[in-house]
C-alpha atoms as a PDB file:
ATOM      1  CA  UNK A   1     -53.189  42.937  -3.337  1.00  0.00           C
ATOM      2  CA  UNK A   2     -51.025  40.330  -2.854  1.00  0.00           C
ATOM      3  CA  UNK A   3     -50.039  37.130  -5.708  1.00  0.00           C
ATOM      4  CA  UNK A   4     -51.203  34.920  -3.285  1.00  0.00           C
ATOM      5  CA  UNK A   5     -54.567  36.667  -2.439  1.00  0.00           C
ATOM      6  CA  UNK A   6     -54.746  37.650  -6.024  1.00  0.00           C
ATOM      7  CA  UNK A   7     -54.427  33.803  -6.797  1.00  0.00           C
ATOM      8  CA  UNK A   8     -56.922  33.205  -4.474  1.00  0.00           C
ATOM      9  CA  UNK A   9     -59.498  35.420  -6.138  1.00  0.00           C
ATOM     10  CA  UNK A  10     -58.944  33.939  -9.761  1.00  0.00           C
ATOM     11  CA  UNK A  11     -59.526  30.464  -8.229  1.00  0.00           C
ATOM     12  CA  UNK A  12     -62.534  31.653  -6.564  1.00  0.00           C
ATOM     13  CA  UNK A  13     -63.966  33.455 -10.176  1.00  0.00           C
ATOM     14  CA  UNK A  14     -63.041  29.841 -12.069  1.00  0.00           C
ATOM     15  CA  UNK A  15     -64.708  27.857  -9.601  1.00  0.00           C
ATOM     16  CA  UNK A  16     -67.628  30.012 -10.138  1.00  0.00           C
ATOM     17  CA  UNK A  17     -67.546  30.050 -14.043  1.00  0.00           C
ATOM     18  CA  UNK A  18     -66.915  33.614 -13.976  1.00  0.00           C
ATOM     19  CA  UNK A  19     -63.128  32.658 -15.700  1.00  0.00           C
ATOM     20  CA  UNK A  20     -60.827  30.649 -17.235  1.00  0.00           C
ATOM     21  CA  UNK A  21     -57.102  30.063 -17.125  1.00  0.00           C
ATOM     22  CA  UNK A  22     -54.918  29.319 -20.434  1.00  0.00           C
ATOM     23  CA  UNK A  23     -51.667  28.485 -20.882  1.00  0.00           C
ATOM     24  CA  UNK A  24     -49.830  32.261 -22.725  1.00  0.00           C
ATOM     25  CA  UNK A  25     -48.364  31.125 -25.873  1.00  0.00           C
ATOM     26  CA  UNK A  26     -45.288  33.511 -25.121  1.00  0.00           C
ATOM     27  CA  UNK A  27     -44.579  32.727 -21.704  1.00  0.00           C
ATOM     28  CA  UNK A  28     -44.985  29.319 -20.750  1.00  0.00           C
ATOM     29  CA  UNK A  29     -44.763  30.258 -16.989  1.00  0.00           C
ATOM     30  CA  UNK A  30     -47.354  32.950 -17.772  1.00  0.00           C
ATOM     31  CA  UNK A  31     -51.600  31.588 -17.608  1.00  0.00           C
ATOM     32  CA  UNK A  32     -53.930  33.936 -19.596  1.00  0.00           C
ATOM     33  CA  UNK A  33     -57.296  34.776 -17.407  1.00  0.00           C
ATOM     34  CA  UNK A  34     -60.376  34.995 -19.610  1.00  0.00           C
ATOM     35  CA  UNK A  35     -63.699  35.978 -19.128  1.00  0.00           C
ATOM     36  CA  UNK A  36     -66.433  32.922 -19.637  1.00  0.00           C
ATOM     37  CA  UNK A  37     -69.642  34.043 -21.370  1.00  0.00           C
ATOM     38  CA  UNK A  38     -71.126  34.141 -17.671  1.00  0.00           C
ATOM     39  CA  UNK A  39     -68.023  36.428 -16.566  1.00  0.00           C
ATOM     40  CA  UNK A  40     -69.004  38.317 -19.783  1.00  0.00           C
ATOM     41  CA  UNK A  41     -72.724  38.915 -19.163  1.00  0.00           C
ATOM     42  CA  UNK A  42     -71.603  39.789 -15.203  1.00  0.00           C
ATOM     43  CA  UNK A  43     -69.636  42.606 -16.681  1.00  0.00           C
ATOM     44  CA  UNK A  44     -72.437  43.760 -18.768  1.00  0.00           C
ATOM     45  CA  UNK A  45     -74.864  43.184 -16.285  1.00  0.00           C
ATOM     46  CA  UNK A  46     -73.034  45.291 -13.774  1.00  0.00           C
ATOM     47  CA  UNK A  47     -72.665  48.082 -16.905  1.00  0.00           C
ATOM     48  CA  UNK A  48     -76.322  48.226 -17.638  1.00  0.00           C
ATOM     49  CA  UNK A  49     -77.079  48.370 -13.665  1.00  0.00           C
ATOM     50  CA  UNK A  50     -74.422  51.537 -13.026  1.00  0.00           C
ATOM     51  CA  UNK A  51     -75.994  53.317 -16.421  1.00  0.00           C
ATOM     52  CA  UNK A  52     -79.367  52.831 -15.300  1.00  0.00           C
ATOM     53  CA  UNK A  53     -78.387  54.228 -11.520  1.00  0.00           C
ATOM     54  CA  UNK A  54     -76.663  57.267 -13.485  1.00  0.00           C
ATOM     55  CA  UNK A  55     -79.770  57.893 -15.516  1.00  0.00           C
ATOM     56  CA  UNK A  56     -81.904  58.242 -12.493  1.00  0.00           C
ATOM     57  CA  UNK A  57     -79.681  60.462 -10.786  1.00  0.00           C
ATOM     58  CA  UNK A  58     -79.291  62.902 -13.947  1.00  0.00           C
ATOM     59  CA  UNK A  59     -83.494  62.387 -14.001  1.00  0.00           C
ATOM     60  CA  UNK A  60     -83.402  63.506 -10.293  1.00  0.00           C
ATOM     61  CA  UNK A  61     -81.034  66.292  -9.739  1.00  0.00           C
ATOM     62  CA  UNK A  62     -80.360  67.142 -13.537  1.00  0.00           C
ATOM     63  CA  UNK A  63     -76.717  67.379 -15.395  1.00  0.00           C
ATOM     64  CA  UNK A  64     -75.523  70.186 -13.223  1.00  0.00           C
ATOM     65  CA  UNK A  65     -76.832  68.398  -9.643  1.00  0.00           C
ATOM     66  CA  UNK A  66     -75.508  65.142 -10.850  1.00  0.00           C
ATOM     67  CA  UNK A  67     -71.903  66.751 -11.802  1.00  0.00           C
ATOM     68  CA  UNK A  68     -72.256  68.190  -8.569  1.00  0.00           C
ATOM     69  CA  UNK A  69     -72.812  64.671  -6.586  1.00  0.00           C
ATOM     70  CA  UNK A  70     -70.129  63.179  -8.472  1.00  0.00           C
ATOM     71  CA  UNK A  71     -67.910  65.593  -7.480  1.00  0.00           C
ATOM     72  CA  UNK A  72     -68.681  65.862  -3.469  1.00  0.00           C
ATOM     73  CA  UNK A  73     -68.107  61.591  -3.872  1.00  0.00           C
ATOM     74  CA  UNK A  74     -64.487  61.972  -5.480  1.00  0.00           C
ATOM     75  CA  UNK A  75     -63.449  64.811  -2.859  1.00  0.00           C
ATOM     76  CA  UNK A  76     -64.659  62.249  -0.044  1.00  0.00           C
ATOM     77  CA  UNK A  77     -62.703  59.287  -1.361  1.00  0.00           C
ATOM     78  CA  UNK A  78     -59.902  61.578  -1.540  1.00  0.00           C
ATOM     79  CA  UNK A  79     -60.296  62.894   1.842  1.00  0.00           C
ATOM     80  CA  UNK A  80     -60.945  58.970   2.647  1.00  0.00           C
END
């Protein structure tokens, strides 16, 4: 990802409350990005969601068909 595009992104996650910039107190060229209490209850959100989809898996194929999936996945993004 580019600066630009990544500059783009931040912008779009403050406009949406998701972040904040601060000035760095070392580097006054450098902006801190910090997650709002929205950006941190996305993040927890999105935690809680994945754990739940995990549990459900492990509940349908058990430990060993779970490991399994997890595994097939990771060879396809690598083949990917």
């Amino acid at each position: 990802m580019s600066p630009q595009a990544m500059g783009e992104f931040v912008d779009e996650l403050e406009e949406l409350g998701y972040v904040v910039r601060r000035p760095d107190p070392t580097d006054r060229r450098a902006k801190l990005i910090t997650l709002t209490s929205k950006g941190q209850a996305c993040i927890a959100a999105g935690i809680a969601t994945i754990d739940g989809i995990e549990q459900q898996l492990t509940a349908r194929l058990g430990e060993r068909g779970h490991a399994q999936l997890r595994s097939l996945l990771a060879k396809l993004l690598e083949d990917g």
